[in-house]
C-alpha atoms as a PDB file:
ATOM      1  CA  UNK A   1      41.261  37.625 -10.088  1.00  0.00           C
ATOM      2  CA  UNK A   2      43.178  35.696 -12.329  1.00  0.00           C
ATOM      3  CA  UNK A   3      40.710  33.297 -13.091  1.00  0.00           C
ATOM      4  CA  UNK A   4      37.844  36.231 -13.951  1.00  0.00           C
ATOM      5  CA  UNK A   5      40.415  37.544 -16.140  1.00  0.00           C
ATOM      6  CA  UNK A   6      40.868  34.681 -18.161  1.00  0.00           C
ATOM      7  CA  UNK A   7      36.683  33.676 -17.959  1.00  0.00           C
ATOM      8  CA  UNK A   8      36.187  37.306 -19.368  1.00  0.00           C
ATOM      9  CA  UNK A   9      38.602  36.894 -22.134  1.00  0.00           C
ATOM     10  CA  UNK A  10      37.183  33.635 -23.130  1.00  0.00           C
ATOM     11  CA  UNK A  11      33.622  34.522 -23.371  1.00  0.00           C
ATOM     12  CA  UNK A  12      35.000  37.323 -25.200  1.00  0.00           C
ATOM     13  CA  UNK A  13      36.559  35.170 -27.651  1.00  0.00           C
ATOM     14  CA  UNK A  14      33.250  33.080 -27.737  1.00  0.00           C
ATOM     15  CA  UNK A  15      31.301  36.280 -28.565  1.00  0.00           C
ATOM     16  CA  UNK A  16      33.706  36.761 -31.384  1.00  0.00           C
ATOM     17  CA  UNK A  17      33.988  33.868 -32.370  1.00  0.00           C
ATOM     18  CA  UNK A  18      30.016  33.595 -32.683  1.00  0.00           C
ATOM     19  CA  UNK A  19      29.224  36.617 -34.486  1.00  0.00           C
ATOM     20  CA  UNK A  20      32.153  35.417 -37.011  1.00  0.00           C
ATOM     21  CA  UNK A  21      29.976  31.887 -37.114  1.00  0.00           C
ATOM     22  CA  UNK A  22      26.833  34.014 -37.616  1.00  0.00           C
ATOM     23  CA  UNK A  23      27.972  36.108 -40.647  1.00  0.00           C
ATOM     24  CA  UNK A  24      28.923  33.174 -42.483  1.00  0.00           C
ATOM     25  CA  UNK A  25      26.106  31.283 -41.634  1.00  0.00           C
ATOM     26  CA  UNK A  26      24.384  34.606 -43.194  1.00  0.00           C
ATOM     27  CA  UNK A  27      26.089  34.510 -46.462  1.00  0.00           C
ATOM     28  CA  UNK A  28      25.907  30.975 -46.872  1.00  0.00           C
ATOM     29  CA  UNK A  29      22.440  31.003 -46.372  1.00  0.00           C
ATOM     30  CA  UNK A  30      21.898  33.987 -48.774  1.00  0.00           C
ATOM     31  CA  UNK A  31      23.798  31.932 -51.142  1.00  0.00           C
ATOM     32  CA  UNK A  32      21.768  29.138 -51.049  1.00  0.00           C
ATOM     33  CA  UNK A  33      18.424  30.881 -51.026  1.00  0.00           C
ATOM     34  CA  UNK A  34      19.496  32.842 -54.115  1.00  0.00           C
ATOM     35  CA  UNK A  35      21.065  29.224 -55.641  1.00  0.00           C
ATOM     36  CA  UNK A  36      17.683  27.823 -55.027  1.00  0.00           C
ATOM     37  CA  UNK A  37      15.603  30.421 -56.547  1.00  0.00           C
ATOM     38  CA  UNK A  38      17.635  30.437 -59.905  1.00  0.00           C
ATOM     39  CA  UNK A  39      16.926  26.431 -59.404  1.00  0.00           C
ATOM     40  CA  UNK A  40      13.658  27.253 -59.199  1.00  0.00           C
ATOM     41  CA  UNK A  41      12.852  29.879 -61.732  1.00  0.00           C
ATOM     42  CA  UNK A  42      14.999  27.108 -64.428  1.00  0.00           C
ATOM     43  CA  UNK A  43      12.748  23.885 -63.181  1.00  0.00           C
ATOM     44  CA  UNK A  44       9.613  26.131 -63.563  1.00  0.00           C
ATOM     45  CA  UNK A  45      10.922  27.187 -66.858  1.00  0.00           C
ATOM     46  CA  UNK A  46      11.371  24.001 -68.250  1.00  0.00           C
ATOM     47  CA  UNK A  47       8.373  22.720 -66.545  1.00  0.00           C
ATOM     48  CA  UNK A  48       6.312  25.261 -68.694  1.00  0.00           C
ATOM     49  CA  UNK A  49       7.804  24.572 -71.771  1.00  0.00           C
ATOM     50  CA  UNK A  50       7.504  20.517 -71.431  1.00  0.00           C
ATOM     51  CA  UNK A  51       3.822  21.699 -70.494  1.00  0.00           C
ATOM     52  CA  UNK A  52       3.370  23.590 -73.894  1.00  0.00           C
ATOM     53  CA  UNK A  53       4.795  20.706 -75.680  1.00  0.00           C
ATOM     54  CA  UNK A  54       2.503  17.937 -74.237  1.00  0.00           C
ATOM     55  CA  UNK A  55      -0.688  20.508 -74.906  1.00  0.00           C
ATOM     56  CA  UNK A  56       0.682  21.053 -78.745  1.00  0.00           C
ATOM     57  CA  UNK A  57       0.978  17.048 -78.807  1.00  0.00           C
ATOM     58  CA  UNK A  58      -2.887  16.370 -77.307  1.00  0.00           C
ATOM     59  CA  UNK A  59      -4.160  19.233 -79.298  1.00  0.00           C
ATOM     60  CA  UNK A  60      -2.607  17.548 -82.583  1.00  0.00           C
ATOM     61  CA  UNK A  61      -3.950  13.954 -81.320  1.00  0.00           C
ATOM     62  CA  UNK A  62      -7.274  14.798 -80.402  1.00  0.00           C
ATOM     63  CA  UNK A  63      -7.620  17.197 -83.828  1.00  0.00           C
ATOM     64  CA  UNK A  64      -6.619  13.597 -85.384  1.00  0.00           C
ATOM     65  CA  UNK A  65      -8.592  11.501 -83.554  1.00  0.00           C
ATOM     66  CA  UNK A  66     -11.950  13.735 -84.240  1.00  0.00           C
ATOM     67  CA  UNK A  67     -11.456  13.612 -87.678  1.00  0.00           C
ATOM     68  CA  UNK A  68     -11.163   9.959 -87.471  1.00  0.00           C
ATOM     69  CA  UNK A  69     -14.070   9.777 -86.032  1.00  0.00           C
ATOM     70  CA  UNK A  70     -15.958  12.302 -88.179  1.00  0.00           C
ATOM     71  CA  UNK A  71     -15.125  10.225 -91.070  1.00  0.00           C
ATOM     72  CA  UNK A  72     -15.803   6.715 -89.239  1.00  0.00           C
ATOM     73  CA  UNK A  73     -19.355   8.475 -88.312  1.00  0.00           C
ATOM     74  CA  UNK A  74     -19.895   8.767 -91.577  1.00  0.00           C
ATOM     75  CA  UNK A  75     -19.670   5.872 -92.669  1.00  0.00           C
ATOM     76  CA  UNK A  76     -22.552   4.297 -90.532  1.00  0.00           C
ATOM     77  CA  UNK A  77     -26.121   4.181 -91.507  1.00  0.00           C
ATOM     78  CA  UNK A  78     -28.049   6.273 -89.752  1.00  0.00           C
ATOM     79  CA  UNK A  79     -31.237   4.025 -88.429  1.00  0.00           C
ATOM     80  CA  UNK A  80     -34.800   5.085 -88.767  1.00  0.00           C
ATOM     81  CA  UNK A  81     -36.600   5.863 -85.358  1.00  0.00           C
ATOM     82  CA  UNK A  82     -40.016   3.785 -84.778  1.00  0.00           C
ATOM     83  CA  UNK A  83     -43.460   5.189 -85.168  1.00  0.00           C
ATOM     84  CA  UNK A  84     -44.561   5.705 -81.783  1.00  0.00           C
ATOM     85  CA  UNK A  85     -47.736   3.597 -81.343  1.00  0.00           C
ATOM     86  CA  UNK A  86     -51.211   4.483 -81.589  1.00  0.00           C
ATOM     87  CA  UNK A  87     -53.062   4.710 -78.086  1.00  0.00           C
ATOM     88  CA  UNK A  88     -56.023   2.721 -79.047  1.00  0.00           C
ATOM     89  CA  UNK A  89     -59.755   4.255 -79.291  1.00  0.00           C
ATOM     90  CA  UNK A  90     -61.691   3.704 -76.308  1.00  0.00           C
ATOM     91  CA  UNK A  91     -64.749   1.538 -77.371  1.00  0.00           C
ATOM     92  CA  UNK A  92     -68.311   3.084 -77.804  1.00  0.00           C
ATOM     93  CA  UNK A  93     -69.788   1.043 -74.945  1.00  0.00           C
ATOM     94  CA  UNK A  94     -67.345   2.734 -72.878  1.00  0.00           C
ATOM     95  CA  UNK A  95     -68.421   6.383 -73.137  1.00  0.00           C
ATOM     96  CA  UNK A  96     -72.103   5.707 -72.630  1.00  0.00           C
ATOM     97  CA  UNK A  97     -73.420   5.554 -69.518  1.00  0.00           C
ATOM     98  CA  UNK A  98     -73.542   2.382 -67.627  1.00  0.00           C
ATOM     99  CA  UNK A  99     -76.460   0.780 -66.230  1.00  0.00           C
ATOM    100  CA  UNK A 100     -76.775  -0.353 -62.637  1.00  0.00           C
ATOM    101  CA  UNK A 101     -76.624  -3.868 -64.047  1.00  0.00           C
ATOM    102  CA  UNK A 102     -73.361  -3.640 -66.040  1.00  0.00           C
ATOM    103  CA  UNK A 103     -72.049  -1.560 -63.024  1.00  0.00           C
ATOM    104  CA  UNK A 104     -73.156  -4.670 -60.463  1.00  0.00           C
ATOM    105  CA  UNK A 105     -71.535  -6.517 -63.080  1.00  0.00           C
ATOM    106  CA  UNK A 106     -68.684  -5.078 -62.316  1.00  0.00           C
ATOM    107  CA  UNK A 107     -68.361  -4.419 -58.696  1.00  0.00           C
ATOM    108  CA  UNK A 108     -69.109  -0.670 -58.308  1.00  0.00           C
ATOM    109  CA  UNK A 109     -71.193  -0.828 -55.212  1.00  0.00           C
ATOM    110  CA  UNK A 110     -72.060   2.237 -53.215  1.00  0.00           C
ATOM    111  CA  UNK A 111     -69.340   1.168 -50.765  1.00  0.00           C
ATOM    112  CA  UNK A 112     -66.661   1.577 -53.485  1.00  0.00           C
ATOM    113  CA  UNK A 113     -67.884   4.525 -54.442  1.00  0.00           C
ATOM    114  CA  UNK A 114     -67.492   6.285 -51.339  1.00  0.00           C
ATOM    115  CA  UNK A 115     -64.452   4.874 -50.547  1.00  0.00           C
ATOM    116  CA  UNK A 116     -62.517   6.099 -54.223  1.00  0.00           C
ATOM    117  CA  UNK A 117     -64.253   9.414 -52.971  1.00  0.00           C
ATOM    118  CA  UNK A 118     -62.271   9.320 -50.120  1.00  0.00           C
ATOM    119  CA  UNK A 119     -58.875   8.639 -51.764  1.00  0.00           C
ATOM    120  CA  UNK A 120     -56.566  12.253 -51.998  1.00  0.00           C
ATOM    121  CA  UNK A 121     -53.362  12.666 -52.990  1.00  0.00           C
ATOM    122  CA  UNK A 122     -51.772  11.636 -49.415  1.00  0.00           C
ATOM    123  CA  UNK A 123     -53.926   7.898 -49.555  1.00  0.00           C
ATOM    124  CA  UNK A 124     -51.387   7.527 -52.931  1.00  0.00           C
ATOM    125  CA  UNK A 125     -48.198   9.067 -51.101  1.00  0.00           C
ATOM    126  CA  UNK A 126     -48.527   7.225 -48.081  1.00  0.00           C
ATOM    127  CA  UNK A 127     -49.350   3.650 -49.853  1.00  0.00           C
ATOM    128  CA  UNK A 128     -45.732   1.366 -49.414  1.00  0.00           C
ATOM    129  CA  UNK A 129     -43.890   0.669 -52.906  1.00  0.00           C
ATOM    130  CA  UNK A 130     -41.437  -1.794 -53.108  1.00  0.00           C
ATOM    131  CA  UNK A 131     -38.146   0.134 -54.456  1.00  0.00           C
ATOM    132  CA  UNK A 132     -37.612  -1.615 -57.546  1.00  0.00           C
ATOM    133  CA  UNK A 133     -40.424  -2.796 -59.115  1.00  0.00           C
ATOM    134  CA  UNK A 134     -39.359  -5.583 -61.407  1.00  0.00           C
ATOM    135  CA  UNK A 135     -38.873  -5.199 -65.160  1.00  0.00           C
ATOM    136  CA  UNK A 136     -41.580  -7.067 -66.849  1.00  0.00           C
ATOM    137  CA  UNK A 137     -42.341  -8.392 -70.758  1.00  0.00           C
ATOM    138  CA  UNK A 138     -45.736  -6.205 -70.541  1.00  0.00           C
ATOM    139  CA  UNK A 139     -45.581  -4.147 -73.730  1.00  0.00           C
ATOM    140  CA  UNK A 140     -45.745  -0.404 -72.935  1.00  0.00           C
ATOM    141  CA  UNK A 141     -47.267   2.969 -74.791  1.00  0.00           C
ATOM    142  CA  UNK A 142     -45.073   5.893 -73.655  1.00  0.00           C
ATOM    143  CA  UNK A 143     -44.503   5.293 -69.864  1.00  0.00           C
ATOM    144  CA  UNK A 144     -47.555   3.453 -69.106  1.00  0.00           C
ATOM    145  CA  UNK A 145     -47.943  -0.617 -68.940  1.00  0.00           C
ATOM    146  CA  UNK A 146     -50.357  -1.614 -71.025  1.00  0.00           C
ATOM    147  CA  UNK A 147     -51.007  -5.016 -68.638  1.00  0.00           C
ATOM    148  CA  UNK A 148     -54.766  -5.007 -67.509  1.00  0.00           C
ATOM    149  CA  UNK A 149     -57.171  -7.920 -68.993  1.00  0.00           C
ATOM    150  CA  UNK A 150     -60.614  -6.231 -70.535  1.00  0.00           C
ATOM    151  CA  UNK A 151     -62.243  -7.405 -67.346  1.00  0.00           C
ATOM    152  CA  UNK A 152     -60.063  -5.158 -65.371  1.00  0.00           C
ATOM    153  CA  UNK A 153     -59.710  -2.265 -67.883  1.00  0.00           C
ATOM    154  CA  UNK A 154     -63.809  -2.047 -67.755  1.00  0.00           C
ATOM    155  CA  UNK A 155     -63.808  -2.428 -63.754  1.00  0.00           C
ATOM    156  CA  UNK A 156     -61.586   1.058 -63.759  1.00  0.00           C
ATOM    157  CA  UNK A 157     -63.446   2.957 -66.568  1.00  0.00           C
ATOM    158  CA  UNK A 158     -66.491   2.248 -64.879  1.00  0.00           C
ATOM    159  CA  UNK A 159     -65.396   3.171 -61.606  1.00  0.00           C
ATOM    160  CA  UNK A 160     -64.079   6.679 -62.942  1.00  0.00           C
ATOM    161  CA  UNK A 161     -66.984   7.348 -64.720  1.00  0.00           C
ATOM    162  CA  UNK A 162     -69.025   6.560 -61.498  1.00  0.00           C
ATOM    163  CA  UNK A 163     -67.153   8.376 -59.032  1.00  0.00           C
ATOM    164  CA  UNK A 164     -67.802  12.270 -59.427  1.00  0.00           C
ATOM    165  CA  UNK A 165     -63.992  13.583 -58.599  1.00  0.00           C
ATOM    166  CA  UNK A 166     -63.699  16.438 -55.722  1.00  0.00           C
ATOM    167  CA  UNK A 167     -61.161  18.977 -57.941  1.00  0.00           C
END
């Protein structure tokens, strides 16, 4: 029994000896959670007040800077804006009605005429585009290319004047 005596007494010891090791470890740890707070609280501290100081510095620059600039601004001629240009009458001949001759002439046959009847919103939508078209010289009014011959600018007149549009 000699040997359960002494086993007894050492894990006694061990149990001691533990809880001993586990208090300290308890106020060591205490201590360094409370250390690291106070660390904490002093980096955040300074952190805020290097934070003010950088915002005071950039406020005082950029106040600076837009005066700068204001007077700079002022300094520059201001450049007059273009007339916008004239869209240009559409000639007499064009408002009149056309003859069957003029409209032979220019290749409004029956068969044209129904098919531009035909033509809704979806024949437009469904038409392939290239992505890009490519940027051209053609001198423009507003958005629209001004880049149809006379021959061609008649052709479409007459065809919308020919072709009564469904609405």
């Amino acid at each position: 029994m000699d040997l359960w005596e002494r086993a007894r007494a050492f894990a006694g010891e061990a149990a001691k000896r533990s809880q001993e090791l586990s208090a300290e470890a308890a106020k060591r740890s205490s201590a360094l959670v409370s250390e690291t707070a106070k660390k904490s609280k002093e980096i955040f501290s300074e952190t805020a007040s290097k934070s003010r100081e950088i915002a005071a510095e950039a406020t005082k620059q950029a106040d600076l800077l837009a005066g700068q600039i204001k007077h700079l601004a002022s300094d520059l001629p201001v450049p007059s804006i273009p007339p916008i240009p004239a869209i240009p009458p559409i000639p007499a001949a064009a408002s009149s009605v056309p003859d069957a001759a003029e409209l032979e002439c220019y290749g409004i046959t029956d068969d044209l005429r129904e098919f531009v009847k035909g033509m809704t919103i979806n024949t437009f939508r469904d038409f392939p585009l290239q992505d890009e078209p490519e940027v051209s010289d053609v001198p423009t009014v507003s958005n629209v290319r001004q880049d149809l011959n006379e021959w061609q600018a008649r052709h479409g007149t007459l065809v919308l004047s020919a072709v009564k549009i469904k609405q």
